[in-house]
C-alpha atoms as a PDB file:
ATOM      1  CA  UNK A   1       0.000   0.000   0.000  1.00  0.00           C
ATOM      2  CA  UNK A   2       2.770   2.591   0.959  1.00  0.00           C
ATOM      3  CA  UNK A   3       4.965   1.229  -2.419  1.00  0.00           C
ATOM      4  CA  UNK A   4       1.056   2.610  -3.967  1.00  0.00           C
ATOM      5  CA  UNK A   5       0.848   5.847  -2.343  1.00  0.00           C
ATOM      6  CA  UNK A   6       4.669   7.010  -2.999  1.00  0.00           C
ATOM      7  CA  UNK A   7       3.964   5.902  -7.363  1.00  0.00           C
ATOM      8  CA  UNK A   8       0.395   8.138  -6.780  1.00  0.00           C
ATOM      9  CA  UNK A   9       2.440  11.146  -5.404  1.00  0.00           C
ATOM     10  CA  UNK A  10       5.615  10.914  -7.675  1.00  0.00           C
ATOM     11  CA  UNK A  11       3.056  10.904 -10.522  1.00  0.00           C
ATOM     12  CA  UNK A  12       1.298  14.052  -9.393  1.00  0.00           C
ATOM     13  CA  UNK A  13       4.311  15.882  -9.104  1.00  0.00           C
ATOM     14  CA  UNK A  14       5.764  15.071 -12.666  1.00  0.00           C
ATOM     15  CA  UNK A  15       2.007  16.259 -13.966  1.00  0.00           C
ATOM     16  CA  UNK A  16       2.628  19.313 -12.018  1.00  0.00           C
ATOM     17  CA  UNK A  17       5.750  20.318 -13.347  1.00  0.00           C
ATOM     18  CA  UNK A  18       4.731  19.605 -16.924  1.00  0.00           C
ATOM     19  CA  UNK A  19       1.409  21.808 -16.047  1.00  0.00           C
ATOM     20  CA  UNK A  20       3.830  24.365 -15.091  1.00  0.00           C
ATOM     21  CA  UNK A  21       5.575  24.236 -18.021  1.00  0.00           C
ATOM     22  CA  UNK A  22       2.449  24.936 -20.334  1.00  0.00           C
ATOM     23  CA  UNK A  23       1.403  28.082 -18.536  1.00  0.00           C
ATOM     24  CA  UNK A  24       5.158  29.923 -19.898  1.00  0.00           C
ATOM     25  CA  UNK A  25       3.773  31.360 -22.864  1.00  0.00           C
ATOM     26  CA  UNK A  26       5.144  34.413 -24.973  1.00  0.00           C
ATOM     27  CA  UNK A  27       2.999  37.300 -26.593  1.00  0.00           C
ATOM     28  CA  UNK A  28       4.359  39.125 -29.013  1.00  0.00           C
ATOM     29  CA  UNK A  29       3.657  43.294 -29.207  1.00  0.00           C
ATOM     30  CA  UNK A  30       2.750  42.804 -32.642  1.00  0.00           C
ATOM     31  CA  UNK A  31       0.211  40.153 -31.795  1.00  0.00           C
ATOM     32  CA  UNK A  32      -0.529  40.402 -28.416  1.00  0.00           C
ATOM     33  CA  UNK A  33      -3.327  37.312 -28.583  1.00  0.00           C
ATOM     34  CA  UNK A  34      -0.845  35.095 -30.321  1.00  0.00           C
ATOM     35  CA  UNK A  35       1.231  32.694 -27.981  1.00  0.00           C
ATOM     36  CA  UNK A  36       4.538  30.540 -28.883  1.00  0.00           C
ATOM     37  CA  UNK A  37       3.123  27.138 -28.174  1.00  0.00           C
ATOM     38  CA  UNK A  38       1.091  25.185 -29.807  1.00  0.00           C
ATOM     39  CA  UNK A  39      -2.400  25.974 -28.104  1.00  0.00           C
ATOM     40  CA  UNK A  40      -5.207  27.082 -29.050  1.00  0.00           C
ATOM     41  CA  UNK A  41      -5.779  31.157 -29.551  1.00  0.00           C
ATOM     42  CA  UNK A  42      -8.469  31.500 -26.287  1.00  0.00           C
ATOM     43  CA  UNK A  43      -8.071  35.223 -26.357  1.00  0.00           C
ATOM     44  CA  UNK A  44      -9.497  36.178 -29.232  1.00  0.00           C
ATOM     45  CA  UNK A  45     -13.151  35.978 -28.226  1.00  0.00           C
ATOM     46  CA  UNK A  46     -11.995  38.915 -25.930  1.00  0.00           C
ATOM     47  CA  UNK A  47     -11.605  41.253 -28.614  1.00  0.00           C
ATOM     48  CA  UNK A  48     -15.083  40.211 -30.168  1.00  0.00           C
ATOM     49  CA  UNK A  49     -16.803  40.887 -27.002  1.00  0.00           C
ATOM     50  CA  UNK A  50     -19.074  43.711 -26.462  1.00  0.00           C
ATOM     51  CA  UNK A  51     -18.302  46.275 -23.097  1.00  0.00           C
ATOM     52  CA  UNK A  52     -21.881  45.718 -20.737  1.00  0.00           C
ATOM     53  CA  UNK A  53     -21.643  49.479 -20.543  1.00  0.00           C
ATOM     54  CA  UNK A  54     -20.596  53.043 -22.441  1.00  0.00           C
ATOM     55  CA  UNK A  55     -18.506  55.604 -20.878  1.00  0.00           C
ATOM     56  CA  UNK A  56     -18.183  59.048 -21.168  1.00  0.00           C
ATOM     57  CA  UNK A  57     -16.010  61.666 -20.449  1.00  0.00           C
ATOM     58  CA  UNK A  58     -16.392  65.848 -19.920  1.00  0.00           C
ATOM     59  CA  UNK A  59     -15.018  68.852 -18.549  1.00  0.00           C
ATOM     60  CA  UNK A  60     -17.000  71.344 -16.790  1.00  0.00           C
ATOM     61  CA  UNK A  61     -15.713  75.040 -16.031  1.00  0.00           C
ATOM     62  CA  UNK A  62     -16.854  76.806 -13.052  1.00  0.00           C
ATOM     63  CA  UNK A  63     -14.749  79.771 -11.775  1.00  0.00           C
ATOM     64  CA  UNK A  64     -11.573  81.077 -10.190  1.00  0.00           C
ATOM     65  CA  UNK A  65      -9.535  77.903 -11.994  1.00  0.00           C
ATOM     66  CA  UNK A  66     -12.051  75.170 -10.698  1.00  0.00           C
ATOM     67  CA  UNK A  67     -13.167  72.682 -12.814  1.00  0.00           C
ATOM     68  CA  UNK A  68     -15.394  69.222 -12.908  1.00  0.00           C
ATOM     69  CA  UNK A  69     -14.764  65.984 -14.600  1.00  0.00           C
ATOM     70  CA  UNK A  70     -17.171  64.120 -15.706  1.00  0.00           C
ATOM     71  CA  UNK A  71     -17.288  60.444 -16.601  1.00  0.00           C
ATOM     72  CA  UNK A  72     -21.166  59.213 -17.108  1.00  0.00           C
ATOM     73  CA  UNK A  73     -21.466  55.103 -17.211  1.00  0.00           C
ATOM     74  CA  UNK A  74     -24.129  53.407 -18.678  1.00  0.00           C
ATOM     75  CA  UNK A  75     -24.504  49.862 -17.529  1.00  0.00           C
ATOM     76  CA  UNK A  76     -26.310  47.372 -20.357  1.00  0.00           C
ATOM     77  CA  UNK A  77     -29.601  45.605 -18.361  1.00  0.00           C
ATOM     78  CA  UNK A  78     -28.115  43.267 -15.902  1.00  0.00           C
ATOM     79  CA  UNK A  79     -24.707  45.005 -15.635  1.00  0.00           C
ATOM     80  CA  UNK A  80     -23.370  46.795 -12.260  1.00  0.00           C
ATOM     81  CA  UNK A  81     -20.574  48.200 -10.536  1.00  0.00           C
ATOM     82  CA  UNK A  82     -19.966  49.744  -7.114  1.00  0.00           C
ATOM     83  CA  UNK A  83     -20.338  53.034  -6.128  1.00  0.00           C
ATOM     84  CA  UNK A  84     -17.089  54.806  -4.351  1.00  0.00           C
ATOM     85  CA  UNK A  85     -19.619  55.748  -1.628  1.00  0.00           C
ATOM     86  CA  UNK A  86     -19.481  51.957  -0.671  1.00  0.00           C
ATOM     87  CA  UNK A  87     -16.885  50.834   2.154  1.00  0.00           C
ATOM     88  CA  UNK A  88     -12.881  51.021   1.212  1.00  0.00           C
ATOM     89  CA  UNK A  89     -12.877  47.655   2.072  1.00  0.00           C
ATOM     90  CA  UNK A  90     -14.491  46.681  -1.521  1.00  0.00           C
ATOM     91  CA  UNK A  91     -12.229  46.326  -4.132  1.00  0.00           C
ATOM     92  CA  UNK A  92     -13.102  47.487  -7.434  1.00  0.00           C
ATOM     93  CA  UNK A  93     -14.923  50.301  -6.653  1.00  0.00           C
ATOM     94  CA  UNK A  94     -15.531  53.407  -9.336  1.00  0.00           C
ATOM     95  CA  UNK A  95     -12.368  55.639  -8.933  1.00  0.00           C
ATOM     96  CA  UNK A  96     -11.289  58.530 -11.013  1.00  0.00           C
ATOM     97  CA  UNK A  97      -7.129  59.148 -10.239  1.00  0.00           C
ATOM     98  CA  UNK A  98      -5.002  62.006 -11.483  1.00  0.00           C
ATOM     99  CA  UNK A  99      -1.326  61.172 -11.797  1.00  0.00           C
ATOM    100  CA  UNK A 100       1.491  63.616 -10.204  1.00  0.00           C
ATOM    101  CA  UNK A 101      -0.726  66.686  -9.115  1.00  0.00           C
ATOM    102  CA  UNK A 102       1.522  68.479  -6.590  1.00  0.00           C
ATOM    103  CA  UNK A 103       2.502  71.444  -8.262  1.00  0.00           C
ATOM    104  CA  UNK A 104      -0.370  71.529 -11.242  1.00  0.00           C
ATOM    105  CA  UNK A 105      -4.004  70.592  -9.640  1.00  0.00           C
ATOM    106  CA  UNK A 106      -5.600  70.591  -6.430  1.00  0.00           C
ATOM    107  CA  UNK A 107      -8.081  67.648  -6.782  1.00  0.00           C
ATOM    108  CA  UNK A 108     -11.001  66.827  -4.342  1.00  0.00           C
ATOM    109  CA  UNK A 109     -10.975  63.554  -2.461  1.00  0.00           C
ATOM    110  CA  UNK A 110     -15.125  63.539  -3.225  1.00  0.00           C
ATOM    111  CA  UNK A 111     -17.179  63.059  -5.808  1.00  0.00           C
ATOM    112  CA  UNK A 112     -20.569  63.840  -6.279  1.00  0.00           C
ATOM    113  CA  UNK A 113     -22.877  60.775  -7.711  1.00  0.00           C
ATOM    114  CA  UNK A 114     -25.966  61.710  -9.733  1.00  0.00           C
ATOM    115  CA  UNK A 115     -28.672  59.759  -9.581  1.00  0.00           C
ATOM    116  CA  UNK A 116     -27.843  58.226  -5.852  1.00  0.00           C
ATOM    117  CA  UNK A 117     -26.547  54.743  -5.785  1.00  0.00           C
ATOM    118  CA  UNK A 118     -28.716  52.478  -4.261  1.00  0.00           C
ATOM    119  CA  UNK A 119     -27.450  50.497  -1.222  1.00  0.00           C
ATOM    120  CA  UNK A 120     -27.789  46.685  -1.289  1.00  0.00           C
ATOM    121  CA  UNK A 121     -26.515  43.920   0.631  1.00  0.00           C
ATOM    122  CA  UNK A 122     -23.841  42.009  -1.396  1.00  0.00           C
ATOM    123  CA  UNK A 123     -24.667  38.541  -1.316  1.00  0.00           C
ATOM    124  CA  UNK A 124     -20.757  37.267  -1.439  1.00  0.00           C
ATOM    125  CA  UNK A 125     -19.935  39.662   1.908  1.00  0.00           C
ATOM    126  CA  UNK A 126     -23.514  40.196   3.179  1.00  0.00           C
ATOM    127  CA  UNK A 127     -22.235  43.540   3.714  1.00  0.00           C
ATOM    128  CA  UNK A 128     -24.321  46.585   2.533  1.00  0.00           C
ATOM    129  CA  UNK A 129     -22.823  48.384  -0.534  1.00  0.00           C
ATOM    130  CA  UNK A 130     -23.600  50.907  -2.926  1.00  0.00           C
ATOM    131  CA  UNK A 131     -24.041  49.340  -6.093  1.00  0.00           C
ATOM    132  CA  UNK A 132     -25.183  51.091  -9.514  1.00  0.00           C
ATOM    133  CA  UNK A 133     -27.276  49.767 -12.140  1.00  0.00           C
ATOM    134  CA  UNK A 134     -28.451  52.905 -14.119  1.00  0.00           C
ATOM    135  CA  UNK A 135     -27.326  56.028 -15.789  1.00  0.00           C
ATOM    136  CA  UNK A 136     -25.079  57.273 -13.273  1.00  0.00           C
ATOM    137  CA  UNK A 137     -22.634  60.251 -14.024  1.00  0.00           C
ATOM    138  CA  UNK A 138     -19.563  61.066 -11.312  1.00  0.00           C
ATOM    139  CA  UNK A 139     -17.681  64.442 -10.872  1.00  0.00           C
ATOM    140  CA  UNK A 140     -14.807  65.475  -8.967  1.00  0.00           C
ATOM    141  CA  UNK A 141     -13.933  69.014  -9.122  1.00  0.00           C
ATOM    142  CA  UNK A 142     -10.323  70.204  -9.215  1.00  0.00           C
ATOM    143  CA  UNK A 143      -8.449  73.625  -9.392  1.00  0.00           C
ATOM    144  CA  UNK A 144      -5.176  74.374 -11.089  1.00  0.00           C
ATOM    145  CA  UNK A 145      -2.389  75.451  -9.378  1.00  0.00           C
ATOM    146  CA  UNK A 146      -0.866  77.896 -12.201  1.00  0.00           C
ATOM    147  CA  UNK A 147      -2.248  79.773 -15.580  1.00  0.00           C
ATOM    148  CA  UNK A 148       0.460  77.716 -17.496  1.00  0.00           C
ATOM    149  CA  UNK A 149       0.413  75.471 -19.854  1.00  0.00           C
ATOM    150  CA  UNK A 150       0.267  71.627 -18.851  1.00  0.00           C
ATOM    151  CA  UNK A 151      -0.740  68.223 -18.506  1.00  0.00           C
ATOM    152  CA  UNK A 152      -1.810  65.858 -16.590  1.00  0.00           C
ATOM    153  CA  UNK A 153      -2.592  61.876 -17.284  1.00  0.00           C
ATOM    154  CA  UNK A 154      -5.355  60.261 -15.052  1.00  0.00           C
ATOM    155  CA  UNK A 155      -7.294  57.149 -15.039  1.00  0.00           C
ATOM    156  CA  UNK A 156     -11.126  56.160 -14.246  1.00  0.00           C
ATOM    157  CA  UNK A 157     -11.021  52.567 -13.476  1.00  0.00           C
ATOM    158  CA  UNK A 158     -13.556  50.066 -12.169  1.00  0.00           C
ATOM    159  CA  UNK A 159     -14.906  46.760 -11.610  1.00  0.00           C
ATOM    160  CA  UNK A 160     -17.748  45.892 -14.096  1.00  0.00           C
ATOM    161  CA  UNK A 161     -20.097  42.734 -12.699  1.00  0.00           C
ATOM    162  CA  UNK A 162     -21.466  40.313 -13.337  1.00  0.00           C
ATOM    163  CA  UNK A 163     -18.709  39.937 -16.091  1.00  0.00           C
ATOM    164  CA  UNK A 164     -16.346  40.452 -13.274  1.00  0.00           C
ATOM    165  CA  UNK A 165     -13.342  42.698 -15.312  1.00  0.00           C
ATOM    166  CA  UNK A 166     -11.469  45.591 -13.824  1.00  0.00           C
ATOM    167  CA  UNK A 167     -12.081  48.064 -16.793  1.00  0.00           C
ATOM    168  CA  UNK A 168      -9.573  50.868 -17.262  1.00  0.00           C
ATOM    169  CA  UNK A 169      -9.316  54.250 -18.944  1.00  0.00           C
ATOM    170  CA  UNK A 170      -6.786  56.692 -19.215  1.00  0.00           C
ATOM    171  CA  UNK A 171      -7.196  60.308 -20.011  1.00  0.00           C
ATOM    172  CA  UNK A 172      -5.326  63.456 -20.102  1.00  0.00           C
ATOM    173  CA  UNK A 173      -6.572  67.036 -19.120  1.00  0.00           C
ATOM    174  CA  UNK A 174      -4.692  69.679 -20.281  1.00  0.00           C
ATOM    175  CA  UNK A 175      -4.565  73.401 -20.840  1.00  0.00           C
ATOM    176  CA  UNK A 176      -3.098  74.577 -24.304  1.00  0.00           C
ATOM    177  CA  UNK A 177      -2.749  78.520 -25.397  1.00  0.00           C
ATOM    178  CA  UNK A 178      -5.124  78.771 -22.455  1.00  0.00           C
ATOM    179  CA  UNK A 179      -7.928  76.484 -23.358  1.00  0.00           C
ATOM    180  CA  UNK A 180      -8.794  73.542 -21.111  1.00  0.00           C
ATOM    181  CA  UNK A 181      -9.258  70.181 -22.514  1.00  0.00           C
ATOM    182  CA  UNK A 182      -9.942  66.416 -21.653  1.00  0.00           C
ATOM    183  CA  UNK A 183      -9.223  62.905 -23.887  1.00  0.00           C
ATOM    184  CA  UNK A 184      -9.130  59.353 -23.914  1.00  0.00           C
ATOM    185  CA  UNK A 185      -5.749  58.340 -24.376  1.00  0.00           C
ATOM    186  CA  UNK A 186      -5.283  56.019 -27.175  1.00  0.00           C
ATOM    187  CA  UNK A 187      -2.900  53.762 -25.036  1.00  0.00           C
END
């Protein structure tokens, strides 16, 4: 029986290692779905996938150098996310980031959420959240620091359910020959 069990065991391992061996795979930048074995291509159905949701980003002037940004979401029927009014111990949550503001913007820590979110209980915490499932547009309002010419790279990035993806976007808001602007990267 114990000649048994040690065969069982030295088998598992070898089928382990050879397991590990599959995952190594290399993309290239030109193809970033292709891979250097000889599996199939799983990604692709990725890129033929529809997002459960449209995003969309604005500027808003108010006065004495403060400014909103605006990113509306519309979730597709059946599609959610969770509000960043919900607890910081969710992960995931809708957050809007500017990168490297010290000596360019002033941003706000809060964001104002129009229409309300509506608070749940999440069935995998039992917790309550703040989850969204309609038309919802955020804005945080920010002021810049100087009359200059800059630019500043930020990202809106959140959790998308029930498909379960972090979704990411990265913008810039800039002022050029005095006009302020915002846009998607293309990265």
């Amino acid at each position: 029986m114990l000649k048994v069990l040690y065969i069982l065991i030295s088998l598992s391992l070898s089928s382990c290692s050879a397991e590990k061996t599959k995952v190594n795979t290399v993309r290239t930048a030109s193809d970033p779905y292709s891979v250097a074995t000889k599996t199939q291509r799983r990604f692709n159905q990725k890129l033929e996938e529809k997002d459960p949701y449209t995003i969309e980003f604005s500027m808003e002037e108010l006065k004495n150098n403060e400014y909103y940004i605006s990113v509306n979401v519309v979730p597709d029927e059946g599609s959610y996310f969770m509000s960043p009014l919900s607890s910081k111990a969710y992960k995931g949550t809708f957050q809007i980031e500017f990168n490297d503001t010290k000596n360019l913007l002033k941003v706000s820590k809060d964001y104002l959420e129009s229409p309300a979110s509506i608070v749940e209980v999440d069935p995998f915490s039992g917790l309550p959240a703040h989850f969204v499932r309609q038309n919802t547009t955020y804005q945080q309002k920010f002021k810049t620091r100087s009359i200059a010419d800059f630019e500043v790279l930020g990202k809106v990035q959140f959790v998308i359910e029930p498909k379960c993806t972090m979704e990411n976007y990265t913008f810039r808001v800039y002022r050029k020959d005095g006009v302020m602007n915002i846009e998607l990267s293309s990265c």
